[in-house]
PDB file of N, CA and C in Angstrom:
ATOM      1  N   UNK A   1     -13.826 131.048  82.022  1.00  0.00           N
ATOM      2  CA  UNK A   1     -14.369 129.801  81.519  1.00  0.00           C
ATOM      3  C   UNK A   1     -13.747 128.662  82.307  1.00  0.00           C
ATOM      4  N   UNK A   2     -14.356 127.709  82.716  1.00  0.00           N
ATOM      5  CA  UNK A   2     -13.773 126.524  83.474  1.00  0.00           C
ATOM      6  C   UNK A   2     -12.915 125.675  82.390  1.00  0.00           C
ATOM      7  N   UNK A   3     -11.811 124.751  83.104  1.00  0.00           N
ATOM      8  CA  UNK A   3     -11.108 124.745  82.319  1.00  0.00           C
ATOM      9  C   UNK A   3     -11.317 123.302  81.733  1.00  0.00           C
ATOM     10  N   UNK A   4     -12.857 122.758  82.805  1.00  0.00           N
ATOM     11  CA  UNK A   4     -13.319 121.496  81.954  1.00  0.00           C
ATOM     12  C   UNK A   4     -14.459 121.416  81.687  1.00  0.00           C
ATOM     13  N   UNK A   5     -15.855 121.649  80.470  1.00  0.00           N
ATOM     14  CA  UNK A   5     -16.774 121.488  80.870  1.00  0.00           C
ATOM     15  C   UNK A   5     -17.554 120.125  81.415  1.00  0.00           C
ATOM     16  N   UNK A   6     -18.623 120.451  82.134  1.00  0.00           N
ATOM     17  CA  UNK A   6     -19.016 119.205  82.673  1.00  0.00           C
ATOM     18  C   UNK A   6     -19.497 118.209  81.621  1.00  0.00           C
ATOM     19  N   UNK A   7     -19.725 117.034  82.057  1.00  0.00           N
ATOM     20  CA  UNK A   7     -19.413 115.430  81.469  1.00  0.00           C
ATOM     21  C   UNK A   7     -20.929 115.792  80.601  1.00  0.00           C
ATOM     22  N   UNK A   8     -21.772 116.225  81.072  1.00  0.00           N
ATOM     23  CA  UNK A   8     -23.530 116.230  79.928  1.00  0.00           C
ATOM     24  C   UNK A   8     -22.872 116.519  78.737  1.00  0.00           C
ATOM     25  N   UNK A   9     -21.895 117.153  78.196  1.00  0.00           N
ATOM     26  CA  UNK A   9     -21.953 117.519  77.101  1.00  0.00           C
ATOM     27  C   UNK A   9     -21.083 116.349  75.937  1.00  0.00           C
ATOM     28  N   UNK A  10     -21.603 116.872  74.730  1.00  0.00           N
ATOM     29  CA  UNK A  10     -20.388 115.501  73.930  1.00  0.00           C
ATOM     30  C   UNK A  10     -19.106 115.658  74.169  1.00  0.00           C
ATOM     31  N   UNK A  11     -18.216 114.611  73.946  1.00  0.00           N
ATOM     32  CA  UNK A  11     -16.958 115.122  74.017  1.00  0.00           C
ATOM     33  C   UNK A  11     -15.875 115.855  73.123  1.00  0.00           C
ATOM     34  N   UNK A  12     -16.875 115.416  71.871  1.00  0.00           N
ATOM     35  CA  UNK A  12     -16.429 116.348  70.634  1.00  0.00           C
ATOM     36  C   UNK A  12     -16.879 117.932  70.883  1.00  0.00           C
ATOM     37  N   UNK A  13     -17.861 118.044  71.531  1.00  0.00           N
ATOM     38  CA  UNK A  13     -17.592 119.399  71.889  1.00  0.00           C
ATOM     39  C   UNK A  13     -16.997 120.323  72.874  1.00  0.00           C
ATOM     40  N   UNK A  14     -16.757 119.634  73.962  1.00  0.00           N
ATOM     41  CA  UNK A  14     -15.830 119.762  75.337  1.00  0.00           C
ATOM     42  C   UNK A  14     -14.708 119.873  74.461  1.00  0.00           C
ATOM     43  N   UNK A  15     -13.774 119.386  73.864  1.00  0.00           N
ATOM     44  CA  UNK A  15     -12.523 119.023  73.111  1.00  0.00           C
ATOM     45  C   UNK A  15     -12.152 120.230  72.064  1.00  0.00           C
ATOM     46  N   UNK A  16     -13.680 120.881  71.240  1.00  0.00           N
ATOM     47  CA  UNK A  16     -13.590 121.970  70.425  1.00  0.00           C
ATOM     48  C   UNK A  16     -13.738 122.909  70.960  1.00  0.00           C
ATOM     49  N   UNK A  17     -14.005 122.799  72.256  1.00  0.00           N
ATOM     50  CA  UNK A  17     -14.308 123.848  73.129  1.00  0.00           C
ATOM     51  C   UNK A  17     -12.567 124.167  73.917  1.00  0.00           C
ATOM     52  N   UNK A  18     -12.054 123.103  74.210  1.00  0.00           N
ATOM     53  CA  UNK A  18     -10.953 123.563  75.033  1.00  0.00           C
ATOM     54  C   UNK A  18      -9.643 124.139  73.597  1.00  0.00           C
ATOM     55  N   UNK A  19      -9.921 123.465  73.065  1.00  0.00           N
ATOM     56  CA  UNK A  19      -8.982 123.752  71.780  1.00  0.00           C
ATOM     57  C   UNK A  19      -9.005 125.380  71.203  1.00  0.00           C
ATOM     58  N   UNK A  20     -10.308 125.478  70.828  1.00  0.00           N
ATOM     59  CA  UNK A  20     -10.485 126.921  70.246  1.00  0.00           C
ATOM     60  C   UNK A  20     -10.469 127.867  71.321  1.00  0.00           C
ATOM     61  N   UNK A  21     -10.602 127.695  72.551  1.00  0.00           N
ATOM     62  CA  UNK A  21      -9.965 128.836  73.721  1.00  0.00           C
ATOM     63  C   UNK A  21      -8.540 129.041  73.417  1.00  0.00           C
ATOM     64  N   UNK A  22      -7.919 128.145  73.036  1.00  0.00           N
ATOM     65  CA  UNK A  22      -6.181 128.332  73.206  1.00  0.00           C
ATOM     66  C   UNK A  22      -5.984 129.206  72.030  1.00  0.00           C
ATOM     67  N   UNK A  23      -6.677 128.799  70.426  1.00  0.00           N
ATOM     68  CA  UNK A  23      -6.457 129.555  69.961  1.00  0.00           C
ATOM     69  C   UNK A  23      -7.305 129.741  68.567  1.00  0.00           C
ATOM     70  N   UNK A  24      -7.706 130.993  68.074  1.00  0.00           N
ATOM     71  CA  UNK A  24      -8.801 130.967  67.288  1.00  0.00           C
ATOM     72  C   UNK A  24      -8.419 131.185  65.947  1.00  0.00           C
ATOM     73  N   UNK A  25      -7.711 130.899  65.347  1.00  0.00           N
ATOM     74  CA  UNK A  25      -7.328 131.083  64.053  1.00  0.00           C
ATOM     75  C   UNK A  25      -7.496 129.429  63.550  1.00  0.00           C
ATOM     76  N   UNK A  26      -7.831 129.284  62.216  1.00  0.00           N
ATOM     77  CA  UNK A  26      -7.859 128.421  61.426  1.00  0.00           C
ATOM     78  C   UNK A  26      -8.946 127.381  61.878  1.00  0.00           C
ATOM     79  N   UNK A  27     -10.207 128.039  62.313  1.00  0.00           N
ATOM     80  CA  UNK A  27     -11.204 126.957  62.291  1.00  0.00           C
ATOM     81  C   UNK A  27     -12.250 126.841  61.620  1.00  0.00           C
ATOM     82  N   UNK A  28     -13.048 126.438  60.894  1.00  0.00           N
ATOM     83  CA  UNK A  28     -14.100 126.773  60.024  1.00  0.00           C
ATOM     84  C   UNK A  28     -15.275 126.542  60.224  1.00  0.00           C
ATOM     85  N   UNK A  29     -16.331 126.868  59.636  1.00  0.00           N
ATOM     86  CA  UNK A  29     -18.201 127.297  59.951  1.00  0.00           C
ATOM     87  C   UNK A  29     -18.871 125.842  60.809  1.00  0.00           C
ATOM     88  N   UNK A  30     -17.706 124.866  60.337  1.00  0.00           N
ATOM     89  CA  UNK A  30     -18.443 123.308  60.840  1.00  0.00           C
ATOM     90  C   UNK A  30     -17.399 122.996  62.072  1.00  0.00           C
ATOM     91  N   UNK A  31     -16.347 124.009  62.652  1.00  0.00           N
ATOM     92  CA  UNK A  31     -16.207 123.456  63.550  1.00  0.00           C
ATOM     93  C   UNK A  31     -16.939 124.099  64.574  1.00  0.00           C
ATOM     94  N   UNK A  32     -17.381 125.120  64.174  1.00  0.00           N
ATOM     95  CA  UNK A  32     -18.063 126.089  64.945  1.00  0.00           C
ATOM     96  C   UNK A  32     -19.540 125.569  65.223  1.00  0.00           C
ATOM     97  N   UNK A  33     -19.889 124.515  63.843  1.00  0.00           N
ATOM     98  CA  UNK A  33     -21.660 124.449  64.059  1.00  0.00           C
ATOM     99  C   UNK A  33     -21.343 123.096  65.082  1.00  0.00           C
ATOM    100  N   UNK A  34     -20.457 122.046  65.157  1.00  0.00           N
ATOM    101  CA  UNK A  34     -20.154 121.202  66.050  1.00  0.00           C
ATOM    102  C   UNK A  34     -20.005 121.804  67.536  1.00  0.00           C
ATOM    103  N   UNK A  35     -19.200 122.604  67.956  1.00  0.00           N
ATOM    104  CA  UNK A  35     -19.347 123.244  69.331  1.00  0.00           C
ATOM    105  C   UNK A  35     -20.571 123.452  69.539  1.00  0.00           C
ATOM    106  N   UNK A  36     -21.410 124.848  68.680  1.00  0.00           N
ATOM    107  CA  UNK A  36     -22.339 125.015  69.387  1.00  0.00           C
ATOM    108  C   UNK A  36     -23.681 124.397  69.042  1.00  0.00           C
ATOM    109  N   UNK A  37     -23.643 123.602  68.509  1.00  0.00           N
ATOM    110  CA  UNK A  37     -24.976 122.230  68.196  1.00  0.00           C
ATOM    111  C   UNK A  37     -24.533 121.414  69.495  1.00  0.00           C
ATOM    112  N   UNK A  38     -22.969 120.681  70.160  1.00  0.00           N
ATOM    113  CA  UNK A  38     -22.923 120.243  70.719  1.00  0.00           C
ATOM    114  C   UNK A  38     -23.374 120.757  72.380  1.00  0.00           C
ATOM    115  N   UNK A  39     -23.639 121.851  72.512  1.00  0.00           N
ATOM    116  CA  UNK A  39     -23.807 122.575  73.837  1.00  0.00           C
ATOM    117  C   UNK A  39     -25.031 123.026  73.377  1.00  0.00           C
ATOM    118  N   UNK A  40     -25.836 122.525  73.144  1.00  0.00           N
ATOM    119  CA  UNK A  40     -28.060 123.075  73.054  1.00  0.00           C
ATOM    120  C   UNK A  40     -27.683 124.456  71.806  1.00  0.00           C
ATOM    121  N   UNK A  41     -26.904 124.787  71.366  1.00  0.00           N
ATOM    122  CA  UNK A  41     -27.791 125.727  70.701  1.00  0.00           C
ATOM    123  C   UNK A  41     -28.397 124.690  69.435  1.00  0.00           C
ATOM    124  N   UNK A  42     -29.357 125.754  68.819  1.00  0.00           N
ATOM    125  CA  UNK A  42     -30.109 125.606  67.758  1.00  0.00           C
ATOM    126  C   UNK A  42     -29.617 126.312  66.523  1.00  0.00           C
ATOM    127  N   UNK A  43     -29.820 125.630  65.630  1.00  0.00           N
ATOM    128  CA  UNK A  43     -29.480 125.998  64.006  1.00  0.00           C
ATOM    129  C   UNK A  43     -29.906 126.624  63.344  1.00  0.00           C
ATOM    130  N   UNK A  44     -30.478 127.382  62.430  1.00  0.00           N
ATOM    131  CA  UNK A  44     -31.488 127.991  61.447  1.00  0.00           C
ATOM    132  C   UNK A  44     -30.264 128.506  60.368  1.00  0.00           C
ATOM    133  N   UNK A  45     -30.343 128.352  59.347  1.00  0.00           N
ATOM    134  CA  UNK A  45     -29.833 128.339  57.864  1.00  0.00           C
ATOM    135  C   UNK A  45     -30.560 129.864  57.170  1.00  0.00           C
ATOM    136  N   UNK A  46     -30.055 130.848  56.839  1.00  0.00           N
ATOM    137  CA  UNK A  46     -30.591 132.105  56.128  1.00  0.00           C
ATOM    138  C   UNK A  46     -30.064 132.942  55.489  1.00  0.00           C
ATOM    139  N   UNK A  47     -29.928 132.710  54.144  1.00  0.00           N
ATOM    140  CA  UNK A  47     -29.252 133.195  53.283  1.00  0.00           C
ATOM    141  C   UNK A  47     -27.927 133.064  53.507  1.00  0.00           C
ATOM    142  N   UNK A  48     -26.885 134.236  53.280  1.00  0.00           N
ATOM    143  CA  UNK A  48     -25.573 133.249  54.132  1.00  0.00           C
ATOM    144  C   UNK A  48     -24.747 132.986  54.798  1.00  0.00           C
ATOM    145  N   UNK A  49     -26.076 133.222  55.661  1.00  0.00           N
ATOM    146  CA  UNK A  49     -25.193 132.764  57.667  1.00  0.00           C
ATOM    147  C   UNK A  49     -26.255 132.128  58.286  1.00  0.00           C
ATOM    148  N   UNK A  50     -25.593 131.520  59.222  1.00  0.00           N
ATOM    149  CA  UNK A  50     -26.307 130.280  59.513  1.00  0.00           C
ATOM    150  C   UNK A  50     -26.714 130.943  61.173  1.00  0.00           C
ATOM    151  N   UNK A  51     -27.664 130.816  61.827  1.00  0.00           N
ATOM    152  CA  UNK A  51     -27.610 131.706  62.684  1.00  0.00           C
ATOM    153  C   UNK A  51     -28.117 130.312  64.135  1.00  0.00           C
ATOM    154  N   UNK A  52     -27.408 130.843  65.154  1.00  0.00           N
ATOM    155  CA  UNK A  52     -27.494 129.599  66.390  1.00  0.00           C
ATOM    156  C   UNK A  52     -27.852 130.713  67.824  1.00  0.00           C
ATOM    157  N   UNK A  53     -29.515 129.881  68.348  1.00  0.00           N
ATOM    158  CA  UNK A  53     -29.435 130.295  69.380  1.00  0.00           C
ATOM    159  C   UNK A  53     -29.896 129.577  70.646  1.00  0.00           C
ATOM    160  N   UNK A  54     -29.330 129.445  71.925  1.00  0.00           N
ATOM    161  CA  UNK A  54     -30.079 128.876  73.109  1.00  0.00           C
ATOM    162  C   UNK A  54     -31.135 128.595  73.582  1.00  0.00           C
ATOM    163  N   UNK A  55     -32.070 127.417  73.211  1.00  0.00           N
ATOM    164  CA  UNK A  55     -33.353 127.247  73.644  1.00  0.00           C
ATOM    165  C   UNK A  55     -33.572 127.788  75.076  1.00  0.00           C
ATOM    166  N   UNK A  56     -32.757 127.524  75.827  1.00  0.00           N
ATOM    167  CA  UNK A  56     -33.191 128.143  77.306  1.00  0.00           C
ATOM    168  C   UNK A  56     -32.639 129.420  77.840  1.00  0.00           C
ATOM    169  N   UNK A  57     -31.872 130.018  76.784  1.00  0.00           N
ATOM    170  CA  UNK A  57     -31.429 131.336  77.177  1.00  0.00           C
ATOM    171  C   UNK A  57     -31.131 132.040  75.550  1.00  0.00           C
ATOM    172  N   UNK A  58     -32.302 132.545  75.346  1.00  0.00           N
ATOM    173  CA  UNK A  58     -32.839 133.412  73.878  1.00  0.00           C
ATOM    174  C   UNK A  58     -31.311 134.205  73.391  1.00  0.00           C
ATOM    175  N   UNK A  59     -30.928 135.192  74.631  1.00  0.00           N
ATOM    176  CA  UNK A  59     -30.340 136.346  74.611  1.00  0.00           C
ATOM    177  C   UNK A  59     -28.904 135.750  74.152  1.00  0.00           C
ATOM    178  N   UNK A  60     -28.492 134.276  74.302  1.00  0.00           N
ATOM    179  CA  UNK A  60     -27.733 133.815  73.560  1.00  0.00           C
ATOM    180  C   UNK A  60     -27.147 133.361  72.341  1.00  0.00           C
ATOM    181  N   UNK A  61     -26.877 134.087  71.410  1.00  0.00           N
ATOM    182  CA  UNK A  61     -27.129 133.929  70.034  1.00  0.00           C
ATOM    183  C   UNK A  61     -25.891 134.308  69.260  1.00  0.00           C
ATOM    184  N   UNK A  62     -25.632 133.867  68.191  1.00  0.00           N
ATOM    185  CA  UNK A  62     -24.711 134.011  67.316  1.00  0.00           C
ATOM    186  C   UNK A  62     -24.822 133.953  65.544  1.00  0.00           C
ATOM    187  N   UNK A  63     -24.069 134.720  64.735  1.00  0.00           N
ATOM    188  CA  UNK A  63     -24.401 134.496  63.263  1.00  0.00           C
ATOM    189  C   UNK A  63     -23.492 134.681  62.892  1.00  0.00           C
ATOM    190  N   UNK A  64     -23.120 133.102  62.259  1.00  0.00           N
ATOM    191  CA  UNK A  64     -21.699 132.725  61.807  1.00  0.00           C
ATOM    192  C   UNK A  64     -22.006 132.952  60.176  1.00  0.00           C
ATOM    193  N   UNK A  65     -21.240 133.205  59.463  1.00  0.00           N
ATOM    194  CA  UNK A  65     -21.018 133.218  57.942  1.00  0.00           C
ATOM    195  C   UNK A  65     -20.689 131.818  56.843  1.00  0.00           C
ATOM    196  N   UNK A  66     -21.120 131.615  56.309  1.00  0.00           N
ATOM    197  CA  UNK A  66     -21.257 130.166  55.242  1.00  0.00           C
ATOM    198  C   UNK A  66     -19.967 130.383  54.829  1.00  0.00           C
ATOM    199  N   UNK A  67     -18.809 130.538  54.969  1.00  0.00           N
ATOM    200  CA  UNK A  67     -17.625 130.007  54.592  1.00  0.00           C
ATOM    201  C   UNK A  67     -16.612 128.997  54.988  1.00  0.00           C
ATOM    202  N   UNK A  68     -15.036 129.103  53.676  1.00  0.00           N
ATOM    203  CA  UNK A  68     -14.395 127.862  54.320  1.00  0.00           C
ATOM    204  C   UNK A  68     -13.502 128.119  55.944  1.00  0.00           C
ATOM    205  N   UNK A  69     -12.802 129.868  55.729  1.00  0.00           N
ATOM    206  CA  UNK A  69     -12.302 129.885  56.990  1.00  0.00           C
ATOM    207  C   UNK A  69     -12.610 130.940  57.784  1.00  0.00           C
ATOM    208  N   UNK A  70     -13.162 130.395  59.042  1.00  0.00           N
ATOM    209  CA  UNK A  70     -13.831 132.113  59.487  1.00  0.00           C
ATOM    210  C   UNK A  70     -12.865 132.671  60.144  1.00  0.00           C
ATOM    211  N   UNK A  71     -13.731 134.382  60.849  1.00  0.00           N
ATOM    212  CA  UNK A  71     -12.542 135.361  60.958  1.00  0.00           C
ATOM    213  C   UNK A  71     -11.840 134.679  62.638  1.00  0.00           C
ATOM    214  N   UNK A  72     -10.974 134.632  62.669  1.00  0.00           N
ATOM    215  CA  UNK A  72     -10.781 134.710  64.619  1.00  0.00           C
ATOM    216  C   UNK A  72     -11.343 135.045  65.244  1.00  0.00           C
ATOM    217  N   UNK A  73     -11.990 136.404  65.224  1.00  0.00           N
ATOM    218  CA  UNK A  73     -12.956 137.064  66.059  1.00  0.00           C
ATOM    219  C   UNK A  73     -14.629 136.384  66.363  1.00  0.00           C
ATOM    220  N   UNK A  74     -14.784 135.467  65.242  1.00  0.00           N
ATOM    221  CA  UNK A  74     -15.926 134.630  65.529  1.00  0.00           C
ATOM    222  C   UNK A  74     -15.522 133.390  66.058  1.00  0.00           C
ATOM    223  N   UNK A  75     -14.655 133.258  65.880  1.00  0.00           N
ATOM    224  CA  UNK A  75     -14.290 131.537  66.694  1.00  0.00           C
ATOM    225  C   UNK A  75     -14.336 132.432  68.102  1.00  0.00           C
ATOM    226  N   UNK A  76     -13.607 133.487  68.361  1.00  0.00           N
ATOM    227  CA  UNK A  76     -13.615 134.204  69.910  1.00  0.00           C
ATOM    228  C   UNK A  76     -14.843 133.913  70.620  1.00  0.00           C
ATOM    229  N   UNK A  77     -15.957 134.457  69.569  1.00  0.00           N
ATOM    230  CA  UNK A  77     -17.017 135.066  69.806  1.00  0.00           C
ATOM    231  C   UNK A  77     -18.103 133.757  70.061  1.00  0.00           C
ATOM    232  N   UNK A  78     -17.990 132.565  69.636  1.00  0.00           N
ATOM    233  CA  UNK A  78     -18.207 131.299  69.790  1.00  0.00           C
ATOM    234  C   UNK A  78     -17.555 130.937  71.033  1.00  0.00           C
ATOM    235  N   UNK A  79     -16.751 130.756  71.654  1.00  0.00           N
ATOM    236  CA  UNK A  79     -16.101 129.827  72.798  1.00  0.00           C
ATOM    237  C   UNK A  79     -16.476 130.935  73.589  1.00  0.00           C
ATOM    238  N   UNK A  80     -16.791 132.633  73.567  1.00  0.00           N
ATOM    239  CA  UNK A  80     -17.215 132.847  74.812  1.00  0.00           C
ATOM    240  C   UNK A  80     -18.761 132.743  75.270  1.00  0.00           C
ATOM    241  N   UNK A  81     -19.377 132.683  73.683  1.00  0.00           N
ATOM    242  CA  UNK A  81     -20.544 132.378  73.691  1.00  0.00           C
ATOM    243  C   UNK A  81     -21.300 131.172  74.790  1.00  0.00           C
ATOM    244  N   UNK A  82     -20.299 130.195  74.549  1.00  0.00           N
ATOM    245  CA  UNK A  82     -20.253 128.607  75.417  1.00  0.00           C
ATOM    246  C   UNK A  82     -20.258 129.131  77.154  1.00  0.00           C
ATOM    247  N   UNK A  83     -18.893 130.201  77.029  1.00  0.00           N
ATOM    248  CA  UNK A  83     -18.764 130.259  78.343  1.00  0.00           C
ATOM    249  C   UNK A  83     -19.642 131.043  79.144  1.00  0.00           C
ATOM    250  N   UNK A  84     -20.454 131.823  78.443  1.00  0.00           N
ATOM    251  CA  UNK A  84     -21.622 132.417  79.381  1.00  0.00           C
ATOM    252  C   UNK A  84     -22.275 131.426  79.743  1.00  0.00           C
ATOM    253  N   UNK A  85     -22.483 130.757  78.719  1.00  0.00           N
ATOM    254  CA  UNK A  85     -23.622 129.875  78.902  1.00  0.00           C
ATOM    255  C   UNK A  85     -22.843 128.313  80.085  1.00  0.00           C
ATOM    256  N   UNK A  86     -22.032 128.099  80.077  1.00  0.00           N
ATOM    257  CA  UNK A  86     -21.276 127.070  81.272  1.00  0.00           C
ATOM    258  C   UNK A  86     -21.417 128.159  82.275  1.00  0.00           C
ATOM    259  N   UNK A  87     -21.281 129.435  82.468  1.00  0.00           N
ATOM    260  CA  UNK A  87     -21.442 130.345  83.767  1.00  0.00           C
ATOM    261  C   UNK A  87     -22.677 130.354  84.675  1.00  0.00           C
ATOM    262  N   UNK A  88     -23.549 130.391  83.539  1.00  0.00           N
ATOM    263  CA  UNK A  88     -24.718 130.643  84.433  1.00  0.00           C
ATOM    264  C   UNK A  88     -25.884 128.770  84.841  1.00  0.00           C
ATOM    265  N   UNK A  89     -24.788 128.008  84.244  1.00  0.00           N
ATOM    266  CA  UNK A  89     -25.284 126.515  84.356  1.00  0.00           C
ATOM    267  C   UNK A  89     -25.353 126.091  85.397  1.00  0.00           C
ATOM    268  N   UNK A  90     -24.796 126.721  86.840  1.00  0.00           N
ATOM    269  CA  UNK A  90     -24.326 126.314  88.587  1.00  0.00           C
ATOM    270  C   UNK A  90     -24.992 127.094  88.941  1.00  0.00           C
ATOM    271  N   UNK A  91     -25.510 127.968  88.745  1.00  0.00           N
ATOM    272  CA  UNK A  91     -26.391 129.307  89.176  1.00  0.00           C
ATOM    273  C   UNK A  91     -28.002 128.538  88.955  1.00  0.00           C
ATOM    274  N   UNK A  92     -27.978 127.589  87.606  1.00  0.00           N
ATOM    275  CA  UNK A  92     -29.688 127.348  87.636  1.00  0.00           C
ATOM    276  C   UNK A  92     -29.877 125.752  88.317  1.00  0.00           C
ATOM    277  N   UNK A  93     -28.576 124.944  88.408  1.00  0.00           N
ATOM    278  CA  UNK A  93     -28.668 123.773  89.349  1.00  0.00           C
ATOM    279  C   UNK A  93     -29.359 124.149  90.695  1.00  0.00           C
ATOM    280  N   UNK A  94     -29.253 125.309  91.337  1.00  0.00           N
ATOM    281  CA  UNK A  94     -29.182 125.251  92.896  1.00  0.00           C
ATOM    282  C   UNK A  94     -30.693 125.601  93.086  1.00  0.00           C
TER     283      UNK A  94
END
């Protein structure tokens, strides 16, 4: 993952983004829907998990759980989520 993302994005999410790489314990469902609302994904609400995926890259997707603290392994699973998606962002500039 680069260790800055580029300036298009908010900075509240660049910021939740560099933070929750360092370390994934103690973050919850809204810091998670802030990252990835802030980097294009999309929202949808269903029963109770809230499920987020990439308008321009489908295969990108995630389903976080309606609680207060989620597991580590989904905050993981969120910031690498980002970083595929910052990977293949220099690949579709050219």
């Amino acid at each position: 993952m680069p260790s800055q993302p580029p300036d298009e994005y908010p900075r509240s999410a660049s910021r939740l983004l560099l933070a929750m790489s360092r370390s994934h314990a103690g973050w919850s469902a809204r810091h998670v829907d802030t990252l990835l609302v802030g980097f294009g994904f999309t929202r949808r609400d269903s029963g109770a998990h809230t499920f987020y995926r990439h308008p321009a890259r489908p295969e990108l997707a995630l389903a976080v759980p309606r609680t207060r603290r989620l597991r580590p392994y989904l905050v993981a699973d969120a910031v690498r989520l980002v970083g595929r998606l910052l990977a293949t962002e220099p690949q579709e500039r050219t």
